[in-house]
C-alpha atoms as a PDB file:
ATOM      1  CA  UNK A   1       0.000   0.000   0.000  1.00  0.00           C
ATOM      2  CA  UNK A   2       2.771   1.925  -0.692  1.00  0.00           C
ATOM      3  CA  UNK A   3       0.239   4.054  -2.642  1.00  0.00           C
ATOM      4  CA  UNK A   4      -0.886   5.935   0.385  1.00  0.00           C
ATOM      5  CA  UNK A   5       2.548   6.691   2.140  1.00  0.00           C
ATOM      6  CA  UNK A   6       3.923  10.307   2.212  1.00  0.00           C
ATOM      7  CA  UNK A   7       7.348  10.635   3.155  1.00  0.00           C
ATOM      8  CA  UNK A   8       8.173  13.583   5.159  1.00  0.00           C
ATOM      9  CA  UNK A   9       8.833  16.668   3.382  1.00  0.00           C
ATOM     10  CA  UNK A  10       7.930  15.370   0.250  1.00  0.00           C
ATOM     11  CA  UNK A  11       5.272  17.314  -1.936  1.00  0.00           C
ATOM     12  CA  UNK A  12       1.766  15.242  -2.804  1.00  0.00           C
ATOM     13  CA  UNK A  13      -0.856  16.733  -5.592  1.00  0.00           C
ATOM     14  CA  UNK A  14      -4.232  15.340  -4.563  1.00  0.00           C
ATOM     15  CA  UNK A  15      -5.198  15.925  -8.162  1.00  0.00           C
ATOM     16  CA  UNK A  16      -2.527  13.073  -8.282  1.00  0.00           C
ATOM     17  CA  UNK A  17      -4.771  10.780  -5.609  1.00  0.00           C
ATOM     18  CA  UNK A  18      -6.886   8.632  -6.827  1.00  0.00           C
ATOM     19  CA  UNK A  19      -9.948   8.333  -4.439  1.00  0.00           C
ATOM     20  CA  UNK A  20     -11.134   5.526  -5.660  1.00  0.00           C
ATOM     21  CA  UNK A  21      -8.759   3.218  -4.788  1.00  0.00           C
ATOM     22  CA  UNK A  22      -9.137   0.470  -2.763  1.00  0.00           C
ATOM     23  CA  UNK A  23      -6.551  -1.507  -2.230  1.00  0.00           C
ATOM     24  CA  UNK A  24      -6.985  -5.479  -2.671  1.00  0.00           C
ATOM     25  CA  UNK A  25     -10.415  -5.418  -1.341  1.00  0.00           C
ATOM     26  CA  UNK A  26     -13.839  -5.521  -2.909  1.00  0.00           C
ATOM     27  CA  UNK A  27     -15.987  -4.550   0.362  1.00  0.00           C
ATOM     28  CA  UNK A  28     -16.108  -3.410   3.643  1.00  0.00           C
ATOM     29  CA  UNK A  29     -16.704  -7.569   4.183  1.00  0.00           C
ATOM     30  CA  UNK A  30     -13.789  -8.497   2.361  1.00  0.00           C
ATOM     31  CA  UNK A  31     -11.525  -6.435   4.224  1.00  0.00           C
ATOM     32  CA  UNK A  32     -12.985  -7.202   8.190  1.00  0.00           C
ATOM     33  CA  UNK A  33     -10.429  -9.084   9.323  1.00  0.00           C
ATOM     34  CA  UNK A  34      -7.842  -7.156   8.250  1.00  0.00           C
ATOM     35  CA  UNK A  35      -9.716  -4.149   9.835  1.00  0.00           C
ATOM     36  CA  UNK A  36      -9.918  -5.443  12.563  1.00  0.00           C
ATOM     37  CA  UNK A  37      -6.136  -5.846  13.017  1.00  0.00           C
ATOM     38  CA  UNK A  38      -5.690  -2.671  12.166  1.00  0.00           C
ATOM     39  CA  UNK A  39      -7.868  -1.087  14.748  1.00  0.00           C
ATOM     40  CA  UNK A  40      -6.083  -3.039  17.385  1.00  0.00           C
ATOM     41  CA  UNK A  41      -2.874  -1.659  15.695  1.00  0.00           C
ATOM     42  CA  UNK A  42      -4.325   1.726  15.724  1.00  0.00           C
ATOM     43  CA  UNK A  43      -5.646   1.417  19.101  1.00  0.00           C
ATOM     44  CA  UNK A  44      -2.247   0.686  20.719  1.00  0.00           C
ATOM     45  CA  UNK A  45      -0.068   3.350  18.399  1.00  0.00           C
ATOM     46  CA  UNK A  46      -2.218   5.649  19.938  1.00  0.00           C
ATOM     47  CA  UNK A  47      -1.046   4.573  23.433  1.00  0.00           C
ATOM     48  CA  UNK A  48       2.033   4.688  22.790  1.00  0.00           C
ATOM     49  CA  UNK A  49       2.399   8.686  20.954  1.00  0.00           C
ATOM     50  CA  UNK A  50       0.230   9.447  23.672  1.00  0.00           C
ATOM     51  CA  UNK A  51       2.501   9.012  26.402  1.00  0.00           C
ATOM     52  CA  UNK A  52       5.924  10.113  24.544  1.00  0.00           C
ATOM     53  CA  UNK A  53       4.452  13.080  23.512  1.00  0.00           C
ATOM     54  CA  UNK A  54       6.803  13.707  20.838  1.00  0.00           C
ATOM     55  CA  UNK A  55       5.219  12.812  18.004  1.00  0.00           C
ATOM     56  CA  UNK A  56       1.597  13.483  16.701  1.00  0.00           C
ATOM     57  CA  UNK A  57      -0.270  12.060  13.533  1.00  0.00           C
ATOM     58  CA  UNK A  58      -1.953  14.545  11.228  1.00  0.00           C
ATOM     59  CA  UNK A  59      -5.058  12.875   9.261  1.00  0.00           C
ATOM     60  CA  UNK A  60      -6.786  15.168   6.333  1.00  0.00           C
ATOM     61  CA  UNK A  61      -9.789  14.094   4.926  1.00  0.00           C
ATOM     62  CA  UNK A  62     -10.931  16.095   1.257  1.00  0.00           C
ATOM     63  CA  UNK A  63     -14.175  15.380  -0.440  1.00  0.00           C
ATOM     64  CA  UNK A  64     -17.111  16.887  -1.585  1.00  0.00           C
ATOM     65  CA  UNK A  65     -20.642  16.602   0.523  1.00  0.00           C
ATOM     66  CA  UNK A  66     -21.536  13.209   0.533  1.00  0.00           C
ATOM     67  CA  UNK A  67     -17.991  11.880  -0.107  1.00  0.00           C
ATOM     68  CA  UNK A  68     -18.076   9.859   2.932  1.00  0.00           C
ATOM     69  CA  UNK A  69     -15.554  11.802   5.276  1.00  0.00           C
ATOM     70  CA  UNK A  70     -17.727  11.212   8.368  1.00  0.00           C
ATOM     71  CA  UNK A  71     -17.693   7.721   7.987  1.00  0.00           C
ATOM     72  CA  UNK A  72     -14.609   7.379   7.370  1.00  0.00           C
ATOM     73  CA  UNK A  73     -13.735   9.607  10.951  1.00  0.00           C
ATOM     74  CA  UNK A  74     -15.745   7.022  12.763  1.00  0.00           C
ATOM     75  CA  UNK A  75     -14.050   3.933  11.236  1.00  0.00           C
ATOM     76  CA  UNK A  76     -10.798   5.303  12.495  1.00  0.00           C
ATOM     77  CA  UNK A  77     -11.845   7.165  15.422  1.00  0.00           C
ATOM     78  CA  UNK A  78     -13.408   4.299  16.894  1.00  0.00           C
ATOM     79  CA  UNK A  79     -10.374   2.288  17.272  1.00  0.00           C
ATOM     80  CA  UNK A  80      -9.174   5.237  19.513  1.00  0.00           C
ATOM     81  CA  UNK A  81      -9.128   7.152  22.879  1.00  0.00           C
ATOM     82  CA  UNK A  82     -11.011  10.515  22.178  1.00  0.00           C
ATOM     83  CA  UNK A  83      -9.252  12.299  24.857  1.00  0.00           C
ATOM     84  CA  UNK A  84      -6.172  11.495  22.919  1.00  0.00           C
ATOM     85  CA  UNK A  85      -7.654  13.694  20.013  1.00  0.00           C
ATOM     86  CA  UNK A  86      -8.566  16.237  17.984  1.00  0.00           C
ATOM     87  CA  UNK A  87     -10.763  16.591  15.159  1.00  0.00           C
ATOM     88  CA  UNK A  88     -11.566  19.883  13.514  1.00  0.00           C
ATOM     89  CA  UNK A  89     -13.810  20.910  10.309  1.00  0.00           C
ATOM     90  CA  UNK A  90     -12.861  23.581   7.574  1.00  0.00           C
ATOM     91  CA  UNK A  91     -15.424  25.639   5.397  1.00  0.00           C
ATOM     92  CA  UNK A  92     -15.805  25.798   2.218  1.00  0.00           C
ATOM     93  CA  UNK A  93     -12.775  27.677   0.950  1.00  0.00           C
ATOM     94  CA  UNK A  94     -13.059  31.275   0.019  1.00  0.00           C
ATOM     95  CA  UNK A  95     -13.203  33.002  -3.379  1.00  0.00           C
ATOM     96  CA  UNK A  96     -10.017  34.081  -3.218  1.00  0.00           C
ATOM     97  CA  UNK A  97      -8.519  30.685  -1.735  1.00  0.00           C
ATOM     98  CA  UNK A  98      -9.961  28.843  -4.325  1.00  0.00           C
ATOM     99  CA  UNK A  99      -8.797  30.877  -6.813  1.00  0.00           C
ATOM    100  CA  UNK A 100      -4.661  30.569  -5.530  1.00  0.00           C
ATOM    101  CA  UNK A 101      -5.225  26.820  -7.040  1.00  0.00           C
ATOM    102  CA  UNK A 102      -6.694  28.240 -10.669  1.00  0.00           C
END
């Protein structure tokens, strides 16, 4: 899944993304036990940047109404410890934001 690593300091084009990719999985049913894993995984990474507090994970969800972000927050979210973080929502970007990527 090499497809959906960023290595740090490197420059990604999400016009470059393709957000319909899935992996080697069909369906949410195809893919449970490896979910599962990963929540676990998830679950105990969490732990463990928690208490060295050096190191935070940044996760930034793009997609129009509808897209599926939400679900997609509670997938992840679930396999955490809210206190341990922090979600926050954007607006729809300005006129003259959207026009810096024209």
């Amino acid at each position: 899944m090499s497809k959906l690593i960023v290595k740090p300091g490197s420059k990604i084009r999400l016009a470059d993304v393709d957000p319909d990719f899935h992996g080697p999985y069909k369906s949410e049913k195809d893919a449970q036990k490896h979910l599962d894993q990963q929540s676990a995984s998830i679950s105990d990474l969490q732990k463990k940047l928690y208490a060295e507090r050096k190191h935070s994970l940044l996760i930034v969800l793009q997609g129009i109404d509808a897209a599926g972000k939400d679900g997609t927050c509670w997938h992840v979210l679930r396999s955490m410890n809210p206190q341990g973080t922090n979600v926050h929502g954007f607006k729809q970007p300005t006129a003259e934001e959207s026009s810096l990527n024209s």
